[in-house]
C-alpha atoms as a PDB file:
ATOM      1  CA  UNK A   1       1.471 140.451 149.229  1.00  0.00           C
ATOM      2  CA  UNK A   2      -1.709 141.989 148.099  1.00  0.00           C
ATOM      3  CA  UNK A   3      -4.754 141.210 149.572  1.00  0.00           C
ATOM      4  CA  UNK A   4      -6.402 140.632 146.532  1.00  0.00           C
ATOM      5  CA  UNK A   5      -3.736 137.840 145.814  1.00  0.00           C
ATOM      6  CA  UNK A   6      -3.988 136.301 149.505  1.00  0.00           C
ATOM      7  CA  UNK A   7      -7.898 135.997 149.025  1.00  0.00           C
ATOM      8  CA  UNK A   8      -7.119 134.680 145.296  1.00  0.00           C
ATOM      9  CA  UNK A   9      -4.742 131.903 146.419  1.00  0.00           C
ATOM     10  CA  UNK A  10      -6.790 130.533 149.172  1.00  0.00           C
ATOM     11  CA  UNK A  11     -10.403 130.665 147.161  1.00  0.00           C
ATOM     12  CA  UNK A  12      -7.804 128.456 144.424  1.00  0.00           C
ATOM     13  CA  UNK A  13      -6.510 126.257 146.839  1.00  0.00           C
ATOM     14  CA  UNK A  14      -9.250 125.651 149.531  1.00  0.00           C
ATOM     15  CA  UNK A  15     -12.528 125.986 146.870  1.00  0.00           C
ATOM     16  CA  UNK A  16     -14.415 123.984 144.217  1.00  0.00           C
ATOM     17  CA  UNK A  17     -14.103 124.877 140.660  1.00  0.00           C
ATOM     18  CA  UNK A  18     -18.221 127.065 141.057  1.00  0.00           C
ATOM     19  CA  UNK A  19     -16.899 128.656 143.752  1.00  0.00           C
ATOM     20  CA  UNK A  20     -13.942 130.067 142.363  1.00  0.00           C
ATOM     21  CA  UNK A  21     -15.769 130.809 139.864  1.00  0.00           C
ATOM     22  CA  UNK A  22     -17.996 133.106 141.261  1.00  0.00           C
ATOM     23  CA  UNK A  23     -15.119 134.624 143.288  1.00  0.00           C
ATOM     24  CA  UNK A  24     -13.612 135.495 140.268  1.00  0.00           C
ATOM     25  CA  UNK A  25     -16.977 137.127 138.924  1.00  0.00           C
ATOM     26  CA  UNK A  26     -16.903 139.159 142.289  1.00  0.00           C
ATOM     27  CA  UNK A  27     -13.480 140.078 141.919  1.00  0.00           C
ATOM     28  CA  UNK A  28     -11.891 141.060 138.815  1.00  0.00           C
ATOM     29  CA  UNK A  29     -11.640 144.675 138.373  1.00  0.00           C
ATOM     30  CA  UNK A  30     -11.747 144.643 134.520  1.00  0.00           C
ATOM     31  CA  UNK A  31     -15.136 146.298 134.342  1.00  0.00           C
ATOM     32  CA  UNK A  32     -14.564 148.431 136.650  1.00  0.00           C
ATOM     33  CA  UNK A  33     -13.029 151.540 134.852  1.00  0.00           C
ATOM     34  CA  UNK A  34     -12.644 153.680 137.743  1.00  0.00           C
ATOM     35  CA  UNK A  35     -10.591 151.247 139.758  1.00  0.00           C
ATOM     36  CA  UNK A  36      -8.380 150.169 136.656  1.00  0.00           C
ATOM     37  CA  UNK A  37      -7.404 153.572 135.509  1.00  0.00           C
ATOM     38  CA  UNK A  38      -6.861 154.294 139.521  1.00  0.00           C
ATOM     39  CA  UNK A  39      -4.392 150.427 139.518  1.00  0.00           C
ATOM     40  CA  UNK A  40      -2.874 151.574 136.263  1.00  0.00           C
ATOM     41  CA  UNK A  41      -1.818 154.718 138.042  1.00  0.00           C
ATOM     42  CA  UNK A  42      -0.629 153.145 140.461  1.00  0.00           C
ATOM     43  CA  UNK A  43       1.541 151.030 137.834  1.00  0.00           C
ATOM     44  CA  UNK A  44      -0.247 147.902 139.363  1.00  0.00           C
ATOM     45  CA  UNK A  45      -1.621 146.609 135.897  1.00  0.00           C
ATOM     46  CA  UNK A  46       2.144 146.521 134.343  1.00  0.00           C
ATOM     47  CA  UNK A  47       2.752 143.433 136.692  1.00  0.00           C
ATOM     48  CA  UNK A  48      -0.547 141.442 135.841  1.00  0.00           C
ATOM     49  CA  UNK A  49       0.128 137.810 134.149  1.00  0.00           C
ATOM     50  CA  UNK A  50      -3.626 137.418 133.823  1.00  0.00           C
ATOM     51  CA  UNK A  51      -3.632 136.916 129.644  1.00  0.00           C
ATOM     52  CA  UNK A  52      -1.692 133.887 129.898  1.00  0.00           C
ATOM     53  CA  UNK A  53      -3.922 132.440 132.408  1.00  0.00           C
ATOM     54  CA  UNK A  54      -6.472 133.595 130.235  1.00  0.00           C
ATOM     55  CA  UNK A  55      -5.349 131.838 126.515  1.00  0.00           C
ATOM     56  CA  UNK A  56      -4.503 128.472 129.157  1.00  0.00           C
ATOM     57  CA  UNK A  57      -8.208 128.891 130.093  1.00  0.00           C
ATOM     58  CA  UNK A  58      -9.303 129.301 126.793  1.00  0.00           C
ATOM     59  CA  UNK A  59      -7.371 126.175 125.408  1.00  0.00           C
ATOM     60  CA  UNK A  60      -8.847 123.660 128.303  1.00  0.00           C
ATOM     61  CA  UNK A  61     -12.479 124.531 127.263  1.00  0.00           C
ATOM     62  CA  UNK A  62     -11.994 124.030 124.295  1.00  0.00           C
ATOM     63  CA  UNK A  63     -13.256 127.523 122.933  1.00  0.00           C
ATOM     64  CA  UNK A  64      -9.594 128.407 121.575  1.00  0.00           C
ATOM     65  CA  UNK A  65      -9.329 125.583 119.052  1.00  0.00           C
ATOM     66  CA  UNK A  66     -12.922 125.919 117.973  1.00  0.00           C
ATOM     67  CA  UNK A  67     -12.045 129.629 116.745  1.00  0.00           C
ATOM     68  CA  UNK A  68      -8.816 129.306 115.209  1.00  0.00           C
ATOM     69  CA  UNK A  69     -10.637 126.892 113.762  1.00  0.00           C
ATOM     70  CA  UNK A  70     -13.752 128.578 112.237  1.00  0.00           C
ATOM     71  CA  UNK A  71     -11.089 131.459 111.582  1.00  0.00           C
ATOM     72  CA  UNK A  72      -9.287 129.718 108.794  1.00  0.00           C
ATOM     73  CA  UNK A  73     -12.384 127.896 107.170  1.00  0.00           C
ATOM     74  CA  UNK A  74     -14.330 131.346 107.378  1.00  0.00           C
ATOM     75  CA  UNK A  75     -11.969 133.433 104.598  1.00  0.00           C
ATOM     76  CA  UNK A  76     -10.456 132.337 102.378  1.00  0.00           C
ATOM     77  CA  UNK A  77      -7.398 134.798 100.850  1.00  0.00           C
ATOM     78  CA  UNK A  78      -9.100 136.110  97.762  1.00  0.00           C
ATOM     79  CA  UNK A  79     -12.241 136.813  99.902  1.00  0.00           C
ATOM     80  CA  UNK A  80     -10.741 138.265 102.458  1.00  0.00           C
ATOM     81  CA  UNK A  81      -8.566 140.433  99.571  1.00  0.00           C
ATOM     82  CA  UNK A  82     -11.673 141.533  97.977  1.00  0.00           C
ATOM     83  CA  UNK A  83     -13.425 142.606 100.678  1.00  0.00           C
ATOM     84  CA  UNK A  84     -10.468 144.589 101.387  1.00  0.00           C
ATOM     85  CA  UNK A  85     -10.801 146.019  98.055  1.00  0.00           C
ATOM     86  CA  UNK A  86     -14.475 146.480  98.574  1.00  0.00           C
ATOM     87  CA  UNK A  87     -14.521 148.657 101.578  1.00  0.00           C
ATOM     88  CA  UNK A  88     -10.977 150.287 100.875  1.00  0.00           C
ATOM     89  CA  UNK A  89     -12.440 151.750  97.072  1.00  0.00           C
ATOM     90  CA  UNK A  90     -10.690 155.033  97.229  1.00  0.00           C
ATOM     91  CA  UNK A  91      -7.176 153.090  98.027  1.00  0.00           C
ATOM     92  CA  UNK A  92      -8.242 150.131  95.935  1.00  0.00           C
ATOM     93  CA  UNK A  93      -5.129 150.014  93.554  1.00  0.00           C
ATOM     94  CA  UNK A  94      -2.710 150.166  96.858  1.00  0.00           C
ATOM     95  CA  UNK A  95      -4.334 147.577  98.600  1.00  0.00           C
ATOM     96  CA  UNK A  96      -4.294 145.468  95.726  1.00  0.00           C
ATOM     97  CA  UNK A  97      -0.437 145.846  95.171  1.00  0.00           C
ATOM     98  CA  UNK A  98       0.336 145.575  99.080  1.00  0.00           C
ATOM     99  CA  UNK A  99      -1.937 143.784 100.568  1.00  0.00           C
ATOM    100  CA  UNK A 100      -1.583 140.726  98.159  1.00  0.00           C
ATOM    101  CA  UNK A 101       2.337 140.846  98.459  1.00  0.00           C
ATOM    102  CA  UNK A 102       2.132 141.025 102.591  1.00  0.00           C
ATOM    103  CA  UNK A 103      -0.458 138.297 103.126  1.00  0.00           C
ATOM    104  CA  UNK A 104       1.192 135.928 100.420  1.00  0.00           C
ATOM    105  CA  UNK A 105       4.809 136.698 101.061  1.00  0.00           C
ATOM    106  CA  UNK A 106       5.423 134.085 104.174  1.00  0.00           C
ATOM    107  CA  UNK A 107       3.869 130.895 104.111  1.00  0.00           C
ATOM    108  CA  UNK A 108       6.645 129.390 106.311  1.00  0.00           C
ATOM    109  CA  UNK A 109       5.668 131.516 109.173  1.00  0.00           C
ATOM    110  CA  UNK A 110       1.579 131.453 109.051  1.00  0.00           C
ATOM    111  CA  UNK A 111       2.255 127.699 108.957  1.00  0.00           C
ATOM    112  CA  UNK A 112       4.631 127.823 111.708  1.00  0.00           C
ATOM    113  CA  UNK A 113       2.144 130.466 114.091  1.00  0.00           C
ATOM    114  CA  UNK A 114      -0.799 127.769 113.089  1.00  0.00           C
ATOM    115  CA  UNK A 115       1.858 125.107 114.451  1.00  0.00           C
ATOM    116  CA  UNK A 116       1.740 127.142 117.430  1.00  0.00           C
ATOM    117  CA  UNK A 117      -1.505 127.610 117.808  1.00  0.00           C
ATOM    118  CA  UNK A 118      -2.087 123.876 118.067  1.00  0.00           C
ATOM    119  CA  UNK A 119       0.435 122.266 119.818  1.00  0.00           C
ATOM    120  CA  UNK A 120      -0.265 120.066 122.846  1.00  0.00           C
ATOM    121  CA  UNK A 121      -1.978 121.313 125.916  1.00  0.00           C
ATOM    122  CA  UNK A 122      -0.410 118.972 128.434  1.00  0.00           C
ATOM    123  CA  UNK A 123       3.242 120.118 126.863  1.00  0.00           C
ATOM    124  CA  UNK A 124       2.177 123.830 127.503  1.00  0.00           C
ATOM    125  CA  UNK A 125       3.712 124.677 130.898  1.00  0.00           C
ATOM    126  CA  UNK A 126       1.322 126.380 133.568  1.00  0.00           C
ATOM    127  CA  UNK A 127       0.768 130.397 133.794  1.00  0.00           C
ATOM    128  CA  UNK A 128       2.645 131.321 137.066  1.00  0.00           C
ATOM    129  CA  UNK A 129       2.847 134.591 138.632  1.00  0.00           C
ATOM    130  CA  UNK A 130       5.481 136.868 138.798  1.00  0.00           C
ATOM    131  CA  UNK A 131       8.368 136.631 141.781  1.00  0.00           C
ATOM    132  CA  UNK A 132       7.969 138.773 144.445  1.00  0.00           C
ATOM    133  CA  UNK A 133      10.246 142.130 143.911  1.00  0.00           C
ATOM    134  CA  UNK A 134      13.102 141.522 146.144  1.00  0.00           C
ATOM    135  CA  UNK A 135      13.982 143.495 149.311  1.00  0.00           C
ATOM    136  CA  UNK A 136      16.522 145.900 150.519  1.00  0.00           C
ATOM    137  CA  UNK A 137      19.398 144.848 153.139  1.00  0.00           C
ATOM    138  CA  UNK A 138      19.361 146.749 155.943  1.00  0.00           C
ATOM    139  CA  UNK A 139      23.115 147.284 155.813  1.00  0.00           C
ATOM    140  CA  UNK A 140      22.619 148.795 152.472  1.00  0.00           C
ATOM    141  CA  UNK A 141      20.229 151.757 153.036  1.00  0.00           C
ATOM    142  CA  UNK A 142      21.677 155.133 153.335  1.00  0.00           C
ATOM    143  CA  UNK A 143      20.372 156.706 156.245  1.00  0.00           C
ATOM    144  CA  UNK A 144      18.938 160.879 155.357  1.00  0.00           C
END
């Protein structure tokens, strides 16, 4: 186990919600570029769970709900199309055939992604972290 894991499951288990808070502002190495590109080297980032914790955090504040929700009152499909067109005028006449026919083309599935987007909390089952790798038998390894 890393430490960084130890120190993160005690400051969860043992602290209040401001001080795991400001552990967490302490700790996270997203900022800091030097250390991820040195983790991602190490292939340590491939094994992080971190943005489902993140969308579960998002959805018990509240925050998540309020911008899907100012999302799909913002544009609506012919002003979101013609600001395509707008910005695209070079390509205009192949947006207009293509992006139309995309956007349009499955209702079933934007309705069933919003369906997503807005289902229960409580039913949603907790982010856990991965399991631990497992480990060699003795009686298995080939001695050099």
């Amino acid at each position: 186990m890393l430490d960084f894991d130890r120190s993160a499951f005690i400051i969860a288990s043992t602290a209040t919600e401001e001080e795991m808070l400001n552990w967490y502002r302490e700790h996270v190495v997203w900022t800091d570029r030097a250390l991820n590109l040195k983790l991602l080297r190490k292939g340590i980032l491939t094994r992080i769970y971190a943005p489902m914790t993140i969308i579960q955090g998002l959805r018990e504040s509240g925050i998540f709900g309020s911008i899907i929700a100012s999302a799909q009152g913002s544009l609506s499909k012919e002003n979101f199309l013609s600001s395509i067109e707008s910005s695209n005028s070079s390509r205009a006449s192949a947006s207009r055939l293509l992006g139309s026919r995309k956007i349009g083309r499955d209702r079933v599935s934007q309705s069933a992604a919003r369906k997503a987007l807005h289902r229960d909390i409580s039913s949603d089952e907790s982010a856990i972290p991965p399991l631990s790798p497992p480990l060699m038998d003795e009686d298995a390894q080939i001695e050099a």
